[in-house]
Protein backbone atom coordinates (compact mmCIF):
# COMPACT_ATOMS: atom_id res chain seq x y z
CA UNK A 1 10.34 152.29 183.27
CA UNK A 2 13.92 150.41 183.50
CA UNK A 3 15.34 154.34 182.73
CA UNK A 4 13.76 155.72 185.18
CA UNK A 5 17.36 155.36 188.06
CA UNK A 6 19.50 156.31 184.77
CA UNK A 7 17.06 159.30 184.20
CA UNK A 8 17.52 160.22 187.76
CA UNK A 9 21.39 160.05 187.96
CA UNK A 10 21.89 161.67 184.31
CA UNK A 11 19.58 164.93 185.30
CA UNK A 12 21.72 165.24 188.75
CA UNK A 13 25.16 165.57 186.69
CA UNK A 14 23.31 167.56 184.40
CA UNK A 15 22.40 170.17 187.23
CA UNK A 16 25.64 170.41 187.93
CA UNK A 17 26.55 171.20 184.08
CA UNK A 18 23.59 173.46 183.45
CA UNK A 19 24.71 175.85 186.40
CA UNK A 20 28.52 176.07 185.02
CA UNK A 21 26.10 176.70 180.87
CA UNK A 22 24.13 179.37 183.23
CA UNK A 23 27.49 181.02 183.04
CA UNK A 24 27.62 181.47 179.33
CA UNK A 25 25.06 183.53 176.83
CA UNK A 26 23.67 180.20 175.98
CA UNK A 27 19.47 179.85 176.76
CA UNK A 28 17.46 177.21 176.76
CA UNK A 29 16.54 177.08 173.93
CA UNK A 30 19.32 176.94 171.64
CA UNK A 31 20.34 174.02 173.82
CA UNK A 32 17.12 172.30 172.44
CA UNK A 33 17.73 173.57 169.05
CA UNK A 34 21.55 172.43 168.88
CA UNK A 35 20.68 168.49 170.24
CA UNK A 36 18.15 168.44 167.49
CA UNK A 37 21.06 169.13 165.15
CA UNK A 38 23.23 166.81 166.76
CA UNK A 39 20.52 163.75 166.28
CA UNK A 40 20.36 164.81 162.94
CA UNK A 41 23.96 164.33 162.26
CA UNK A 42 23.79 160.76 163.87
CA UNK A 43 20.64 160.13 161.51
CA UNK A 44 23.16 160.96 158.25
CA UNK A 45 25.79 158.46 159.71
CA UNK A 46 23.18 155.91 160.25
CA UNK A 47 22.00 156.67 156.38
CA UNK A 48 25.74 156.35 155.36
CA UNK A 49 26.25 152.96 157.26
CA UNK A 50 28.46 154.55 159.92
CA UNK A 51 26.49 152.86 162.30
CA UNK A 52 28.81 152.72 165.53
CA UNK A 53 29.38 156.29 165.37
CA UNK A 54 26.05 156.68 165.31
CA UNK A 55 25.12 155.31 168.09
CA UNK A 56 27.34 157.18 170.29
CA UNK A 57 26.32 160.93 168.42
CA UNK A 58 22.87 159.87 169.50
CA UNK A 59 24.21 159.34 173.29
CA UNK A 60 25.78 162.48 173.43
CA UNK A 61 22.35 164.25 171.21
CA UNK A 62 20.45 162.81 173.99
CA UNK A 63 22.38 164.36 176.77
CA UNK A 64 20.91 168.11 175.24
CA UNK A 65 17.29 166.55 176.08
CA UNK A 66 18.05 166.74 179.40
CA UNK A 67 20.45 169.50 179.35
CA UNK A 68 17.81 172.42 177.88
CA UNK A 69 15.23 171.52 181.42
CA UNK A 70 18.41 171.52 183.52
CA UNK A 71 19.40 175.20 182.21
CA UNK A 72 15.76 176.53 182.53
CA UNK A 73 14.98 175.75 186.04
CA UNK A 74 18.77 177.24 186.73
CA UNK A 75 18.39 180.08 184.99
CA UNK A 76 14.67 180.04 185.90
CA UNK A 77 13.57 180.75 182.33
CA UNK A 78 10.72 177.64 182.37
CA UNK A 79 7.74 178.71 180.18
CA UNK A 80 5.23 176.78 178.09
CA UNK A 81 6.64 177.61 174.94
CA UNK A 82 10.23 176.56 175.78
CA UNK A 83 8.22 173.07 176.49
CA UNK A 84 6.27 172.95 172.99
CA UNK A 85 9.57 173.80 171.67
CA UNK A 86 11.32 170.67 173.56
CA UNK A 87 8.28 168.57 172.14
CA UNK A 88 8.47 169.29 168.72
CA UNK A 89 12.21 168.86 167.97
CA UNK A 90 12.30 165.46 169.91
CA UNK A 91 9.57 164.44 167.45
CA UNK A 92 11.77 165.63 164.03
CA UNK A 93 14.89 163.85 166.10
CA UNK A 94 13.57 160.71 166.46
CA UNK A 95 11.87 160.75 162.98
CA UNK A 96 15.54 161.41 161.63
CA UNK A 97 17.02 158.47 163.05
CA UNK A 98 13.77 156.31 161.58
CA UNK A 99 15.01 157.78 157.92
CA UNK A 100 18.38 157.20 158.53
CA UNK A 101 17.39 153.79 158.87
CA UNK A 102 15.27 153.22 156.15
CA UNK A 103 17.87 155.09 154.16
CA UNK A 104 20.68 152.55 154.94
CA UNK A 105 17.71 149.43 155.11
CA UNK A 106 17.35 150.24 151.47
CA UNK A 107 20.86 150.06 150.04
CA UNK A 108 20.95 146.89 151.92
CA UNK A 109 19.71 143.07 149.86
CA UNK A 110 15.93 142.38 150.94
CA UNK A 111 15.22 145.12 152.42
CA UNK A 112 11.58 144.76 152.79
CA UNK A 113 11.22 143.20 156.11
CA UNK A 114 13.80 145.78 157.65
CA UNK A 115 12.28 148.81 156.00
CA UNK A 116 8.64 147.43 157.46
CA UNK A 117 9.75 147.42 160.78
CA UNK A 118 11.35 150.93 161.13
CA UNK A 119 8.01 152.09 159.69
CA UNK A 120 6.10 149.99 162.70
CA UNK A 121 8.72 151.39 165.18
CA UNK A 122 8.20 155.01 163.70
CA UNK A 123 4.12 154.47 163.60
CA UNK A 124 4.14 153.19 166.95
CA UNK A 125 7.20 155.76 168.37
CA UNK A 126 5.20 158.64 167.46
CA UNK A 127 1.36 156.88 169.10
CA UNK A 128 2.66 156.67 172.21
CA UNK A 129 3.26 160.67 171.97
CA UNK A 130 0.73 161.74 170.85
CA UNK A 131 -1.48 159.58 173.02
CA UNK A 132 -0.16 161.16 175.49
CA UNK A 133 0.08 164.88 174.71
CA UNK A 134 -3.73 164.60 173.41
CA UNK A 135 -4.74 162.48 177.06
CA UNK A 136 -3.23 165.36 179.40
CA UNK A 137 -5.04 168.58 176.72
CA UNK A 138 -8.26 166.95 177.72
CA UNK A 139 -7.39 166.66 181.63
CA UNK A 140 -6.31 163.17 181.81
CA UNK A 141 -3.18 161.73 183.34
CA UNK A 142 -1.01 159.64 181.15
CA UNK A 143 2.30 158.69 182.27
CA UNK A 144 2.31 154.77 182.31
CA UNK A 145 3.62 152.56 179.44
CA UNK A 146 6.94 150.05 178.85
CA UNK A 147 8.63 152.18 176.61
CA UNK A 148 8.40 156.02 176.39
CA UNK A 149 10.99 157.57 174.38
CA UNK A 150 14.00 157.47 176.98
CA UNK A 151 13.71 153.15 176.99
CA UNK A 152 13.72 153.86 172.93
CA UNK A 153 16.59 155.88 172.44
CA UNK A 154 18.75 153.58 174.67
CA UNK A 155 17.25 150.74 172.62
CA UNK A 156 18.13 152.27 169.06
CA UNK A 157 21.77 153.44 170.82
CA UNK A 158 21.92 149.79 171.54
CA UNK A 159 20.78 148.35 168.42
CA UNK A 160 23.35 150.74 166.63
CA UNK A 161 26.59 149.93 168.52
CA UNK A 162 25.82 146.21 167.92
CA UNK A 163 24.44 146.53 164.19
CA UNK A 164 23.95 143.68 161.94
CA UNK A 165 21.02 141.10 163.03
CA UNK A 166 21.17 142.51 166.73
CA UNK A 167 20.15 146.06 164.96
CA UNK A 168 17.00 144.51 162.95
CA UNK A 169 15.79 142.51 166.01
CA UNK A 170 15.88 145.33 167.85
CA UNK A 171 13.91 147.55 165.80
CA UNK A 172 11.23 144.86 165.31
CA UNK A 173 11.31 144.49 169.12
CA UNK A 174 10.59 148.50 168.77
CA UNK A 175 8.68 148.31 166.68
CA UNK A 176 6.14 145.74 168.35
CA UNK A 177 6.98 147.25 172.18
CA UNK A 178 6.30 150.79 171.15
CA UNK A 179 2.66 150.08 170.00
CA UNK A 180 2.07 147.93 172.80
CA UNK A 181 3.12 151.19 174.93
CA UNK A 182 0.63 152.98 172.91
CA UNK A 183 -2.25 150.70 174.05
CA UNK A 184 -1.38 150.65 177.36
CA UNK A 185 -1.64 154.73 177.49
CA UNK A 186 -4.96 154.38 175.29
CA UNK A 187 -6.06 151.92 178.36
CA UNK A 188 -5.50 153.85 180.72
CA UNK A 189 -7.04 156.61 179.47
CA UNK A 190 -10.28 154.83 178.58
CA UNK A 191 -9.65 153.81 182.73
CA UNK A 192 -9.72 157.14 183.87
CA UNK A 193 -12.54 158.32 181.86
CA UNK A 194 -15.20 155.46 183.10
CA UNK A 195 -14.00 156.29 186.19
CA UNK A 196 -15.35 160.27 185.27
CA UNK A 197 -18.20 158.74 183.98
CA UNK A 198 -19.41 156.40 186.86
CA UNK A 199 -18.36 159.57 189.07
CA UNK A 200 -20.64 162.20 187.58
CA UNK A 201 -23.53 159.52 187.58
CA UNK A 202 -22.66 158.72 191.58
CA UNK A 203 -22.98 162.80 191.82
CA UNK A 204 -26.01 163.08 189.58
CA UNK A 205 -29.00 160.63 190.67
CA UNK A 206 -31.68 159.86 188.35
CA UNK A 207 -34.88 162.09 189.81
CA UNK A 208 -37.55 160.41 190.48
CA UNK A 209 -40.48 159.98 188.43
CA UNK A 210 -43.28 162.53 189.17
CA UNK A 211 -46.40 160.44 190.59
CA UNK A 212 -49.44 160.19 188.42
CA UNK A 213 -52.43 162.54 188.50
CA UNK A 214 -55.15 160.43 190.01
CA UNK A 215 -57.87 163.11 190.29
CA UNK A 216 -59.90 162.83 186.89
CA UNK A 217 -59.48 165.47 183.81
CA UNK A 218 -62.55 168.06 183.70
CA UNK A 219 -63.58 166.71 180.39
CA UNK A 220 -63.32 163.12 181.20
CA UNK A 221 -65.64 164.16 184.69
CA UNK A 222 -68.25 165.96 181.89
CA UNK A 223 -68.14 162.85 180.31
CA UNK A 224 -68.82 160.16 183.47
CA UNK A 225 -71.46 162.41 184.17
CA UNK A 226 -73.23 162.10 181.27
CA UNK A 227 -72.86 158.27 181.00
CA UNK A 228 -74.51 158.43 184.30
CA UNK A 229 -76.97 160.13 183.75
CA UNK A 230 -78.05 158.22 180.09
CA UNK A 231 -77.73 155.12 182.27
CA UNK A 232 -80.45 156.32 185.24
CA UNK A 233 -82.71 157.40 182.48
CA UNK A 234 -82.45 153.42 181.04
């Protein structure tokens, strides 16, 4: 992931925020809850045209994604729902930004091929997701891919500051990228669970087959013996 140094710096300044938040009566929580509600105000300036401004709400949104982890492992309040929590708002966040954009796609002349590929970006934003969260509930690992959703939000925050043709190429570059992600994840997936496969049969050998019964059947003895004996009295 071309993030991945960025993600590294950003969550080392945001330590150093999260223990001067630790300070306040602010949890976890409610700093997942308020960058939801900041990404939806940058999806209503995206819907309005306000495109610019947009992008850089949607920067400072993002920052609370990373902000909400830093406070829990300060404040040591990391529990699964506080994760499920951080899940599920990222989902409605990004969704708002894909309606903001269809919003201001439609008030715009031929909007069609826009409109299309915000609905391929969305379709394929919300795959790679799910591919994942449903891989790692069944015991798989599922971390690979070209663009999770850090590499999408910097592309959108991108594709916002620069607006016009930049913006649309951008989304169908989304739009196309984020679906390939979401085939890579199913692949590896499918990876991992031949491996299982070829694993448990490696563990489990075929048993052999029992050998065959060459001593002769009581009946079918009765019966030699009587063809024996009808052939000695010939």
């Amino acid at each position: 992931m071309f993030t991945h140094r960025l993600q590294i710096w950003v969550r080392r300044r945001a330590q150093a925020a999260a223990r001067w938040l630790a300070k306040l009566p602010i949890t976890p929580n409610q700093v997942t809850v308020a960058g939801m509600l900041v990404v939806f105000a940058a999806g209503a300036l995206v819907a309005t045209g306000h495109l610019l401004v947009a992008g850089i709400v949607l920067a400072f949104g993002g920052t609370f994604d990373i902000l909400d982890g830093a406070l829990a492992r300060v404040t040591k309040r990391s529990y699964s729902y506080g994760a499920f929590l951080d899940s599920t708002t990222d989902r409605y966040a990004e969704a708002a930004i894909y309606v903001g954009l269809v919003a201001y796609y439609v008030g715009q002349p031929n909007p069609r091929p826009a409109v299309l590929g915000v609905l391929f970006a969305l379709v394929g934003s919300f795959s790679v997701s799910y591919v994942r969260a449903r891989a790692q509930s069944l015991g798989f690992q599922c971390e690979s891919g070209l663009f999770a959703r850090p590499e999408r939000i910097v592309v959108i925050i991108a594709g916002l500051v620069f607006g016009g043709a930049i913006l649309f190429w951008i989304i169908w570059g989304l739009a196309i990228l984020a679906n390939f992600t979401a085939l890579q994840r199913v692949r590896e997936v499918w990876l991992q669970a031949r491996a299982r496969r070829v694993a448990v049969a490696v563990e489990e050998p075929t048993p052999p087959a029992p050998a065959p019964d060459l001593a002769p059947a009581p009946a079918k003895q009765r019966a030699a013996k009587r063809n024996l004996a009808g052939q000695t009295d010939l």
